[in-house]
Protein backbone atom coordinates (compact mmCIF):
# COMPACT_ATOMS: atom_id res chain seq x y z
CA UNK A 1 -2.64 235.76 10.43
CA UNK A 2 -4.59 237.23 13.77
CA UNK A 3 -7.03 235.80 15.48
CA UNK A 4 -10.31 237.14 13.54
CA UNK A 5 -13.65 235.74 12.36
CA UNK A 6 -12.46 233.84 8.75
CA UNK A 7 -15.73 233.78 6.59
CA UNK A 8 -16.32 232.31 2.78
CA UNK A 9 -18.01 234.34 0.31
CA UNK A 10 -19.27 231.97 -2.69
CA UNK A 11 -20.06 234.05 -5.43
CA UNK A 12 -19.06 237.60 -6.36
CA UNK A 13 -21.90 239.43 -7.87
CA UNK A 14 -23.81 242.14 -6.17
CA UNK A 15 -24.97 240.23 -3.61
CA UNK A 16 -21.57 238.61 -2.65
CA UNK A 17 -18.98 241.57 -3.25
CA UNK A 18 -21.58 244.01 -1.05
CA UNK A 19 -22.30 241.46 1.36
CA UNK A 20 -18.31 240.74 1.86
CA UNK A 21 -17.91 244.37 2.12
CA UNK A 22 -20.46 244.40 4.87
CA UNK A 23 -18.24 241.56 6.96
CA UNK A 24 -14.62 243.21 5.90
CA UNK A 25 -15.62 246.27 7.43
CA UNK A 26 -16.55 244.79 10.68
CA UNK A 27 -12.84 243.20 10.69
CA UNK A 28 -13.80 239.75 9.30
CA UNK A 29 -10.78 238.00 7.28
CA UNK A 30 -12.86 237.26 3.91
CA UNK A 31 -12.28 235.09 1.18
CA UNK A 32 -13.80 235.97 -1.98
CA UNK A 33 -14.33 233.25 -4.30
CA UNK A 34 -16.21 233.34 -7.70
CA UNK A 35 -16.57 231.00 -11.28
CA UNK A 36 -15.90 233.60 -13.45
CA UNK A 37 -12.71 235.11 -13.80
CA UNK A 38 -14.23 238.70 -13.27
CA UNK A 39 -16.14 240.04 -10.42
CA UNK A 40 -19.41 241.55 -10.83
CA UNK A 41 -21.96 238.85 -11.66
CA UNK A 42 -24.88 239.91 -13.24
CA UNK A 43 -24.10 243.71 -12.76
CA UNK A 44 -21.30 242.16 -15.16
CA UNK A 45 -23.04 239.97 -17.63
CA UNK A 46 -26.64 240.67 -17.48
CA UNK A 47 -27.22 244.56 -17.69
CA UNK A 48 -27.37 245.25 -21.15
CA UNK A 49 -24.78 245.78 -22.98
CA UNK A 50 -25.08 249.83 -23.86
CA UNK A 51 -25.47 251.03 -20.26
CA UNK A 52 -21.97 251.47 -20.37
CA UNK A 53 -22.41 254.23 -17.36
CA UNK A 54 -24.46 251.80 -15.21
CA UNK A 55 -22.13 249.38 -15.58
CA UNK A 56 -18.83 251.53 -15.08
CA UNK A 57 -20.39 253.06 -11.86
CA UNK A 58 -20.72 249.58 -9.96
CA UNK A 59 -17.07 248.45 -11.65
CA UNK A 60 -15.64 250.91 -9.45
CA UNK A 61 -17.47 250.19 -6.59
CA UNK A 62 -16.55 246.84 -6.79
CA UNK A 63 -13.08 247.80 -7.30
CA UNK A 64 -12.70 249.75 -4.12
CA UNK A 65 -14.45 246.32 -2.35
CA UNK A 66 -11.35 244.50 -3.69
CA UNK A 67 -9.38 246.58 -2.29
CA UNK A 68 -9.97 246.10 0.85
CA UNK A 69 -7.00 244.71 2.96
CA UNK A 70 -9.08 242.02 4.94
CA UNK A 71 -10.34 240.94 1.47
CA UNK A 72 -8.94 238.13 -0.57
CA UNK A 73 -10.41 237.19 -4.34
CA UNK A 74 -10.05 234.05 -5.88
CA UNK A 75 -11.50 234.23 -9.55
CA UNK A 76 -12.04 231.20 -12.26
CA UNK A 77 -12.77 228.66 -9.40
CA UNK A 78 -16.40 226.69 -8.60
CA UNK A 79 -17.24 225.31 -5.59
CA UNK A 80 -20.42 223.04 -5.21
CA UNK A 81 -20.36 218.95 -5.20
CA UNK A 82 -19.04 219.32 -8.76
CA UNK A 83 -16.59 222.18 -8.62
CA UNK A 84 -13.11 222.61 -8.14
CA UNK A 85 -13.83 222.77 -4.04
CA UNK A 86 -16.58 221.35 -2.37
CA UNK A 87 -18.28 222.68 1.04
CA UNK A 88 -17.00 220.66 2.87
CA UNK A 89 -14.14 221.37 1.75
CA UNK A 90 -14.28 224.96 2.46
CA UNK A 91 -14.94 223.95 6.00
CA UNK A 92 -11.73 221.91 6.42
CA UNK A 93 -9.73 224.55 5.46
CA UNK A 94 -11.29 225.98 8.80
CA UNK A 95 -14.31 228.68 8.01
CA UNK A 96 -16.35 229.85 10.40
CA UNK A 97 -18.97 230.44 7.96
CA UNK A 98 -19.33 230.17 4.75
CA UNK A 99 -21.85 232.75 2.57
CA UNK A 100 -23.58 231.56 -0.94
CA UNK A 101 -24.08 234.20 -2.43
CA UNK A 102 -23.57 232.45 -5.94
CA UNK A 103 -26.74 233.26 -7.61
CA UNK A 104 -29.32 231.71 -9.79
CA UNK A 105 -26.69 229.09 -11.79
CA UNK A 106 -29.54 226.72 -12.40
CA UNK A 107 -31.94 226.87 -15.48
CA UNK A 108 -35.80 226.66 -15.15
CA UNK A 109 -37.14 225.29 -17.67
CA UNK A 110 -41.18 224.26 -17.87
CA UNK A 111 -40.47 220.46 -19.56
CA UNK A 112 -42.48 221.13 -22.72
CA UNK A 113 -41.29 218.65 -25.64
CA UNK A 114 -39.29 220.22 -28.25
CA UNK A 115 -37.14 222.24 -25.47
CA UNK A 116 -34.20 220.32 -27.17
CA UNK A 117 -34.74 221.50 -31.02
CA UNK A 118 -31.86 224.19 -32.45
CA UNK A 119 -33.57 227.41 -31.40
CA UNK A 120 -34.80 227.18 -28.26
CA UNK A 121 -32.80 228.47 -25.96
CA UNK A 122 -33.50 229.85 -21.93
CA UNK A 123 -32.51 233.68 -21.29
CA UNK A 124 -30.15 233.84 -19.05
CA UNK A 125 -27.93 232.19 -22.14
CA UNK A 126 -29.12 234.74 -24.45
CA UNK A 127 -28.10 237.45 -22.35
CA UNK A 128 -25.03 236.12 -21.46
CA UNK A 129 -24.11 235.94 -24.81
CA UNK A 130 -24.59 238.83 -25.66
CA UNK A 131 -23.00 240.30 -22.75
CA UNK A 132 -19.80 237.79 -23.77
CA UNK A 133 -19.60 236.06 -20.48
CA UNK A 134 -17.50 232.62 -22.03
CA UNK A 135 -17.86 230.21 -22.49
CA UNK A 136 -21.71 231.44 -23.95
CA UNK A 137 -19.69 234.21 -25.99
CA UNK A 138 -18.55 231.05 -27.99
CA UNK A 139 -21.99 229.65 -28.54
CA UNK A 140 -24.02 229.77 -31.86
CA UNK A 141 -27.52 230.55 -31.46
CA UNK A 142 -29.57 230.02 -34.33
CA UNK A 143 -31.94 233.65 -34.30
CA UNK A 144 -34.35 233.11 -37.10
CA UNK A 145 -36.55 235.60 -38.73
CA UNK A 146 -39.14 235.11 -36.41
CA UNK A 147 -38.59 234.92 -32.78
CA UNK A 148 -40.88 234.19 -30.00
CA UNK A 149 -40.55 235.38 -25.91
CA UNK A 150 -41.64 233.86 -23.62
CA UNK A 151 -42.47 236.33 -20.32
CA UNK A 152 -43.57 239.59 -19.68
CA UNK A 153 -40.38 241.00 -17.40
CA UNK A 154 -37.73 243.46 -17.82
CA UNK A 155 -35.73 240.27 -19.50
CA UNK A 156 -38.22 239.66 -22.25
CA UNK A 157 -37.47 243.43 -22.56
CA UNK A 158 -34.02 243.47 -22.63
CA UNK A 159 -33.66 240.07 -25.08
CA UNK A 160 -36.54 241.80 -27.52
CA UNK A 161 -34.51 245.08 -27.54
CA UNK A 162 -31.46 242.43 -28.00
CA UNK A 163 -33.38 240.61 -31.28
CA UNK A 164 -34.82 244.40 -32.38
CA UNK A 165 -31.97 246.52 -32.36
CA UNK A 166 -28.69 244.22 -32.87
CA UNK A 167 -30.14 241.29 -35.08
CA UNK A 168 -32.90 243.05 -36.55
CA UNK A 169 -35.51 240.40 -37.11
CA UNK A 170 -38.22 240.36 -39.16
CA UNK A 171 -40.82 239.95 -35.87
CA UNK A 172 -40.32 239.31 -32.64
CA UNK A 173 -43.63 238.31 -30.48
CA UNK A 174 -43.95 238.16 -26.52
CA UNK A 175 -45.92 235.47 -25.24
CA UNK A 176 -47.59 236.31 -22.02
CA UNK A 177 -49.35 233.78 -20.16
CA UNK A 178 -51.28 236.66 -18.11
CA UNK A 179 -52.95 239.75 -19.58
CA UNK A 180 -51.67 243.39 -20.75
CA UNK A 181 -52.80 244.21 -17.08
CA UNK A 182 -50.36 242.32 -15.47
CA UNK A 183 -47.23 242.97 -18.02
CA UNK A 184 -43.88 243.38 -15.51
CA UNK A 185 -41.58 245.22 -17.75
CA UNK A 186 -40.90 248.92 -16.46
CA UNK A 187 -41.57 251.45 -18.38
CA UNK A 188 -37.58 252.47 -18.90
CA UNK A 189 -37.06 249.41 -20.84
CA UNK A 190 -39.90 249.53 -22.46
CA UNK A 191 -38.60 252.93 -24.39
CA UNK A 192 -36.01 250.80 -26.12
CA UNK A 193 -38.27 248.64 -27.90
CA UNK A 194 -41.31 250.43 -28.26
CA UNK A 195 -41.23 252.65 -31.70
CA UNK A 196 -41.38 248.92 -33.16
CA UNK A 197 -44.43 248.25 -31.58
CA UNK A 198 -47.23 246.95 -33.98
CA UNK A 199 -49.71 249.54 -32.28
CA UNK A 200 -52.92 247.99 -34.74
CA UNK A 201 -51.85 244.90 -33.51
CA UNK A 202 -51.87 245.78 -30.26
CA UNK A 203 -55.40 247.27 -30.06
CA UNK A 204 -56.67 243.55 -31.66
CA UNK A 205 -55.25 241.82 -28.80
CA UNK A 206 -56.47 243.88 -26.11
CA UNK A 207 -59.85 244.06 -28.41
CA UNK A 208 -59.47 240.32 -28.11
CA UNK A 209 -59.24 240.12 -24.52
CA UNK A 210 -60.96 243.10 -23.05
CA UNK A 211 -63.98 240.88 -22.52
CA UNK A 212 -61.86 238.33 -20.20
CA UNK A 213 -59.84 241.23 -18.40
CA UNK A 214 -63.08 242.45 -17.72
CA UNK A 215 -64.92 239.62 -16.31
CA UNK A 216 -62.28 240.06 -13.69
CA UNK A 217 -62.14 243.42 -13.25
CA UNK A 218 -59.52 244.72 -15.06
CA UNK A 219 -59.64 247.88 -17.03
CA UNK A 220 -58.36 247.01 -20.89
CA UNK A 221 -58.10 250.86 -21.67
CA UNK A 222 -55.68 251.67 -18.14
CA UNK A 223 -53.59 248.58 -19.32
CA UNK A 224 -53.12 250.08 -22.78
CA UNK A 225 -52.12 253.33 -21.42
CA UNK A 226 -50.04 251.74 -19.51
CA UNK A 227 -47.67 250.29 -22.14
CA UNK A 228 -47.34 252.93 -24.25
CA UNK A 229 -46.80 255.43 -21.54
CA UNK A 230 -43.07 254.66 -23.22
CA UNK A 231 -43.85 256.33 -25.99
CA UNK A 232 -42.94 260.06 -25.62
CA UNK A 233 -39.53 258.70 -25.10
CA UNK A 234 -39.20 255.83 -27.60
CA UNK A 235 -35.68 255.62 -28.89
CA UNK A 236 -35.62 255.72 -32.96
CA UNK A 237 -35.53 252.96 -34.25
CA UNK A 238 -33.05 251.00 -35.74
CA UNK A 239 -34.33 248.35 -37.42
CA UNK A 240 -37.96 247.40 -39.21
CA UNK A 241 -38.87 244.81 -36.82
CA UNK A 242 -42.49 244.52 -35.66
CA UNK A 243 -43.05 243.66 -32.07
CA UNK A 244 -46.20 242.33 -31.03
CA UNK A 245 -47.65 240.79 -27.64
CA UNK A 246 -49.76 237.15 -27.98
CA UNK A 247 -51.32 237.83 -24.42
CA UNK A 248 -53.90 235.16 -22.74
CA UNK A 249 -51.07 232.75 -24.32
CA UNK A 250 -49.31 229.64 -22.88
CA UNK A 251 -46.43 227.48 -24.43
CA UNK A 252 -47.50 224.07 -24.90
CA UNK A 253 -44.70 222.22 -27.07
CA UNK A 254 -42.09 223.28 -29.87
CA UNK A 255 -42.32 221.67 -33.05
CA UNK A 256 -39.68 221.35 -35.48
CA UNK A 257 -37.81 220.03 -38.72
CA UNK A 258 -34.89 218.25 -38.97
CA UNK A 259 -33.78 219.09 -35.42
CA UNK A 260 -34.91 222.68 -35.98
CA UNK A 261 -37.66 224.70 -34.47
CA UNK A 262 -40.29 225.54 -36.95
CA UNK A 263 -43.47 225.98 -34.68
CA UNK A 264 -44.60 227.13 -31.38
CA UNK A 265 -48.02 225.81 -29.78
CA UNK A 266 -49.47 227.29 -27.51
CA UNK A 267 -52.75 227.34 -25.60
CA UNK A 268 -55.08 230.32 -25.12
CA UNK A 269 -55.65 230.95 -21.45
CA UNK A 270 -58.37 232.97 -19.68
CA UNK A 271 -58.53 235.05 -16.65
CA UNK A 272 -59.62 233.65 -13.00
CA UNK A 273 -60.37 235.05 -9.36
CA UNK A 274 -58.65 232.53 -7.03
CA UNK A 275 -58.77 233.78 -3.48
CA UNK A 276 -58.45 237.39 -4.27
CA UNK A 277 -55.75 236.96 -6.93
CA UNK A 278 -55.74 237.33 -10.46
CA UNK A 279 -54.71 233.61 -12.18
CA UNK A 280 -54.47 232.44 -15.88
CA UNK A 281 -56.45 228.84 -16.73
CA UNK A 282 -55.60 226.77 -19.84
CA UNK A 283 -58.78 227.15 -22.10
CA UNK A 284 -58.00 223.92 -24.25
CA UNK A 285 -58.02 225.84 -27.17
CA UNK A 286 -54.54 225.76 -29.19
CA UNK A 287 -52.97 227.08 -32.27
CA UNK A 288 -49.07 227.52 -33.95
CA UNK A 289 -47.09 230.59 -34.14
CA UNK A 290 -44.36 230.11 -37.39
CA UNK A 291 -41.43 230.96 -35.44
CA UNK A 292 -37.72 229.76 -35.86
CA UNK A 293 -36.40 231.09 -32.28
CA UNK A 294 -38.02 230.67 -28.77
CA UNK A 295 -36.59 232.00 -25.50
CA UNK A 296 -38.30 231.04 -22.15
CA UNK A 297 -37.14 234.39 -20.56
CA UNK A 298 -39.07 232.94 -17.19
CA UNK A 299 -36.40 232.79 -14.21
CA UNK A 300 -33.90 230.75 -13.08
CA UNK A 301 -33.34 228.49 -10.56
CA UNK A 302 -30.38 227.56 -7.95
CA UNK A 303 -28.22 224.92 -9.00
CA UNK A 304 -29.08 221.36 -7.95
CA UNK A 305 -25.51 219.86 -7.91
CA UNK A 306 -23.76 222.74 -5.42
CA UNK A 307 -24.47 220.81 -1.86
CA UNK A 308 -27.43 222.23 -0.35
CA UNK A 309 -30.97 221.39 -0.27
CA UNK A 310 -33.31 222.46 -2.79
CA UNK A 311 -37.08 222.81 -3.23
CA UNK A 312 -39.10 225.02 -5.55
CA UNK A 313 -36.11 226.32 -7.53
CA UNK A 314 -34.77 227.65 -4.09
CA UNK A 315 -32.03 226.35 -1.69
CA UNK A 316 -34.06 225.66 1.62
CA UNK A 317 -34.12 228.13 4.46
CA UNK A 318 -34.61 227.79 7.78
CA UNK A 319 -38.13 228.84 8.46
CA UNK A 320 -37.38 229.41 12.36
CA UNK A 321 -34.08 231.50 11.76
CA UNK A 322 -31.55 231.85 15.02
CA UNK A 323 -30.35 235.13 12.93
CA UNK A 324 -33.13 236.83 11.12
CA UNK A 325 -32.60 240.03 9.07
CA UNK A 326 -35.95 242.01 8.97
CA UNK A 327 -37.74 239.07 9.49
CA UNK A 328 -36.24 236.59 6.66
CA UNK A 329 -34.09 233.73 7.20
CA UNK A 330 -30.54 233.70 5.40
CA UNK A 331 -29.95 230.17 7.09
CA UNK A 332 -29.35 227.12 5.00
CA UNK A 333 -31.65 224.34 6.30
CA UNK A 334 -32.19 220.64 5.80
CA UNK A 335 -34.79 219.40 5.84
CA UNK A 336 -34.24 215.64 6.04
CA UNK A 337 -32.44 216.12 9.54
CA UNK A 338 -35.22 219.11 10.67
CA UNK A 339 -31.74 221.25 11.32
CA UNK A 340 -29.96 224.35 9.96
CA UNK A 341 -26.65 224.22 8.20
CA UNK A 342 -24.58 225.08 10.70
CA UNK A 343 -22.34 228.05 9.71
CA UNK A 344 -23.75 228.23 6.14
CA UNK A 345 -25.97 231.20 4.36
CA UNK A 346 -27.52 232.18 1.85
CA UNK A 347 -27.91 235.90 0.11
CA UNK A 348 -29.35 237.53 -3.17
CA UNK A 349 -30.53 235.03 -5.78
CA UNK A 350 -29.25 232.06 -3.99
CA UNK A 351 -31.99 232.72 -1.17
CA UNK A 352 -34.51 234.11 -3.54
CA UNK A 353 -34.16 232.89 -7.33
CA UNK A 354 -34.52 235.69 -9.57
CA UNK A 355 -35.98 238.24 -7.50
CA UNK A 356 -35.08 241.55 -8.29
CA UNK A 357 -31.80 243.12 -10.10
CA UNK A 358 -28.52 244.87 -8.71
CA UNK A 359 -30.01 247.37 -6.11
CA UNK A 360 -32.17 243.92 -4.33
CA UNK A 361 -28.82 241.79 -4.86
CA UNK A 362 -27.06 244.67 -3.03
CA UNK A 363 -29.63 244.79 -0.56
CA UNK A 364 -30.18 241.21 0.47
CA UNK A 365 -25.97 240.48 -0.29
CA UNK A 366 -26.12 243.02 3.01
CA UNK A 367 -28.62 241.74 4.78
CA UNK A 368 -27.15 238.61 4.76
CA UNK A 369 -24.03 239.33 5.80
CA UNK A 370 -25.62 241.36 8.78
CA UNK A 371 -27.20 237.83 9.89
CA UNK A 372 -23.72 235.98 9.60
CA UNK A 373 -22.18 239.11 11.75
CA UNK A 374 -25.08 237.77 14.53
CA UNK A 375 -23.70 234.58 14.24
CA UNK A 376 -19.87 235.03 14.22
CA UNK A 377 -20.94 237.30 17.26
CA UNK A 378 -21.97 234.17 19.18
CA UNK A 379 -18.57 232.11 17.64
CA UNK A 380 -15.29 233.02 19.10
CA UNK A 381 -13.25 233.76 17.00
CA UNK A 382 -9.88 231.16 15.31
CA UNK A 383 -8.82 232.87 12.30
CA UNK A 384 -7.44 231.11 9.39
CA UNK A 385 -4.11 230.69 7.50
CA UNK A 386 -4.45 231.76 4.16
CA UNK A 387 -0.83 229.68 2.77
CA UNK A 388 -3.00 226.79 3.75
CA UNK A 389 -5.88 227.85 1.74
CA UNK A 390 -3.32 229.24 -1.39
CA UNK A 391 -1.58 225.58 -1.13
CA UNK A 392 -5.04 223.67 -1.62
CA UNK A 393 -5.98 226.01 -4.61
CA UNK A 394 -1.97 224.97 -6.22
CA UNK A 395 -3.30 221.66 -6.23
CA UNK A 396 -5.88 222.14 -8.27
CA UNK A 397 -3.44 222.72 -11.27
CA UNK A 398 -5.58 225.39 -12.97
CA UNK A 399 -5.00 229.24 -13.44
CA UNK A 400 -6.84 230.80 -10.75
CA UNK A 401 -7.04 234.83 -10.96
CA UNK A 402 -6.74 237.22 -7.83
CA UNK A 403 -7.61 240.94 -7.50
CA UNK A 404 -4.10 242.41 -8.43
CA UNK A 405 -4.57 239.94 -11.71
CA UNK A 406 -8.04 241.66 -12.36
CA UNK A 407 -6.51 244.81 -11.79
CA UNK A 408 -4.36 244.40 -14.37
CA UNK A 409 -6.86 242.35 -17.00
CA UNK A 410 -9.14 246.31 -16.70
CA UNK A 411 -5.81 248.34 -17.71
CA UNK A 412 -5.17 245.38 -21.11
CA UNK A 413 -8.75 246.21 -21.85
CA UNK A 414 -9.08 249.74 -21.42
CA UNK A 415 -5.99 249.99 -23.24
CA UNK A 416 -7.66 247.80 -26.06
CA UNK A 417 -10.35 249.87 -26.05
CA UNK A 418 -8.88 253.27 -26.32
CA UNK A 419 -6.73 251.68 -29.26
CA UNK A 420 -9.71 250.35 -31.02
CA UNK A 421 -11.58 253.32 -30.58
CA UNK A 422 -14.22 251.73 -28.39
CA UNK A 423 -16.67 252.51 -25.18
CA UNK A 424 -15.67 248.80 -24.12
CA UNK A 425 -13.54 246.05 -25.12
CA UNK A 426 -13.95 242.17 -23.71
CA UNK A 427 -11.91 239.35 -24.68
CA UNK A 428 -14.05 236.61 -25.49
CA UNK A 429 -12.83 233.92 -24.23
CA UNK A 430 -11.80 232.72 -20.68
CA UNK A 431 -8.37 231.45 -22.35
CA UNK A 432 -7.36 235.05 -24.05
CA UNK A 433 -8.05 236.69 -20.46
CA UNK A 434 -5.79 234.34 -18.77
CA UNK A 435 -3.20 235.22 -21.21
CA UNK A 436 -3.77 238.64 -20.99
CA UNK A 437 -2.97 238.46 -16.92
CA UNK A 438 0.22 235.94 -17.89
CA UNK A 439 -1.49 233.24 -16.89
CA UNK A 440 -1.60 230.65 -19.40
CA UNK A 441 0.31 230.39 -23.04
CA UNK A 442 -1.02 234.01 -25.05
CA UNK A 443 -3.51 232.32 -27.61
CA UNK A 444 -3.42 234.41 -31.05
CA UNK A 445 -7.18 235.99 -31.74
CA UNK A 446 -8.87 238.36 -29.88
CA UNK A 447 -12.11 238.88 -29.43
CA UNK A 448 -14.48 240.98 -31.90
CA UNK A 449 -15.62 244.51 -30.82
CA UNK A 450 -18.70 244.99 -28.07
């Protein structure tokens, strides 16, 4: 191999596969590699599963990053402290730098008792499911009649239009800490969900809280216009579910039977000024919702065990960056030593946990790329050996999947598809893709219809 820049890309969402494409077009060697077996991240597995357009659109975009000859893809391997390769492992194998771009693998969770009855579950495993990323494709998740959110986002959204349209349950409420001011959903995703709207109910809880919104001066009636400005475009509905918002409301602790959630408590809140901005206080007052499901649908976090430094969800950054991008830092930092990383960064949800969707992934995947360009620019350059790198993977003993594999895994299932009559066909499983690609012993089912 020449003599050029060698870089590690950890991760191949958004933010990775753009961000690679940013350093393969400026003639860095790049080596692409990612847990699941299929590119595409969250643009994969966490856009919901109907917007089969949005989702084909960035598939071939990613495809045509594949196919770039100073990109290499290595699919169906981890790296972190407890993965298949470690980062310092990465670096023996003779990196320059090395990108993490891997996303937002860590679950937040608030510590409330009961987070460990049958029914509680975080989003991000929801929507994954649903989105049959394995192994959470193979999961059973108990979705009672009556299933609580809790969050206010374009997730809560997306898992209520989930509950609404595919399971039809009987109700499903969102629990919002803040009030119908400060809802975060946009309007789009709104329209999916909202001809099951309880609209009397939703007039008693702003009723109920006008009085609190307005101590702070927030306008009740510009709050209500502003969720139902979804209206006018409200997809029929599909299902008799009634939606309803518990606003002013805070999660306190699950309660359950026999290892199943039966109850939700949570405290009523109340609106406070704190310098200039808009906070919810606990009130002390408390009271059950009957519910049989709860999903925290309230971020994500980076994931503790992958080898860098973490604080407040977040993998530290160095906040005096040698290689800013619009003034942010994309350098990994300790902060035990007082010292950056050397050679490591950080892009998309791995520098800022659950910020955004695809077009900010895309965005800061760039961006950070564009700081490790400043960086190999100051680094002369060594190259790499890529046998060296394939012979450390063999060792490994596992099937690991490369872009003219996932090349031919999208022809099986778009074959599949056509057969079946289908917009999309997945195999469920991680083993029945590897067979597909002739990588393991074929295993007999296939997956049921999405």
């Amino acid at each position: 191999m020449s003599r050029k820049h060698w870089v590690a890309v950890v991760g191949a969402g958004p933010a990775g596969l753009f961000g690679a494409r940013e350093l393969a077009s400026q003639d860095v060697q790049v080596i692409l590699f990612n847990r699941d077996i299929k590119p595409g991240g969250l643009a994969e597995y966490g856009i919901y599963p109907a917007k089969h357009s949005m989702k084909e659109a960035l598939r071939r975009q990613f495809r045509q990053i594949l196919a770039h000859p100073n990109m290499t893809y290595y699919g169906n391997l981890t790296i972190g402290s407890q993965g298949d390769l470690s980062l310092d492992d990465l670096r023996t194998m003779g990196f320059q730098a090395i990108l993490v771009t891997a996303g937002a693998q860590g679950t937040k969770w608030l510590g409330l008792p009961g987070e460990n009855l049958i029914g509680v579950y975080h989003a991000k495993d929801v929507v994954y499911y649903y989105n049959q990323l394995p192994p959470y494709s193979q999961k059973e998740f108990r979705f009672g009649k009556r299933c609580a959110i809790v969050g206010a986002g374009n997730v809560m959204a997306d898992i209520a239009r989930y509950l609404i349209r595919e399971q039809k349950v009987e109700e499903v409420i969102a629990v919002v800490r803040r009030g119908p001011a400060e809802v975060k959903f946009d309007k789009k995703e709104m329209e999916h969900i909202i001809a099951n709207l309880d609209l009397s109910a939703l007039d008693a809880e702003i009723a109920r809280v006008s009085p609190l919104m307005q101590a702070v001066g927030q306008d009740p009636r510009t709050a209500r216009a502003s969720i139902l400005q979804a209206l006018p475009k409200a997809d029929p509905p599909t299902s008799h579910t009634r939606f309803r918002f518990e606003f002013l409301s805070s999660p306190v602790q699950m309660l359950g039977e026999n290892g199943l959630l039966a109850h939700l408590e949570i405290e009523d809140t109340t609106l406070v000024l704190q310098g200039g901005e808009t906070k919810a206080k606990g009130t002390g007052h408390k009271r059950l919702l009957d519910v049989e499901t709860v999903i925290f649908a309230i971020g994500d976090k980076v994931d503790d065990s992958f080898g860098l430094p973490v604080e407040w969800n977040e993998f530290v950054k160095n906040p005096n960056p040698a290689f800013p991008v619009d003034g942010l830092s994309y350098e990994a930092f300790d902060p035990r030593t007082g010292q950056p990383i050397q050679g490591v960064f950080v892009g998309g949800w791995s520098r800022k946990a659950s910020d955004g969707l695809v077009g900010y992934a895309r965005k800061d995947g760039i961006n950070a790329a564009q700081a490790v360009l400043q960086y190999l620019r100051v680094s002369p350059p060594k190259g790499g050996d890529l046998a060296e790198v394939e012979k450390r993977i063999k060792t490994l003993h596992k099937a690991v999947v490369t872009k003219e594999d996932i090349q031919r895994l999208e022809a099986i299932e778009a074959a599949e598809a056509q057969k079946r009559g289908l917009e999309e066909f997945k195999f469920a499983t991680n083993e029945e893709m590897l067979a597909a690609m002739g990588l393991v012993v074929p295993v007999a089912r296939l997956a049921s219809p999405h």
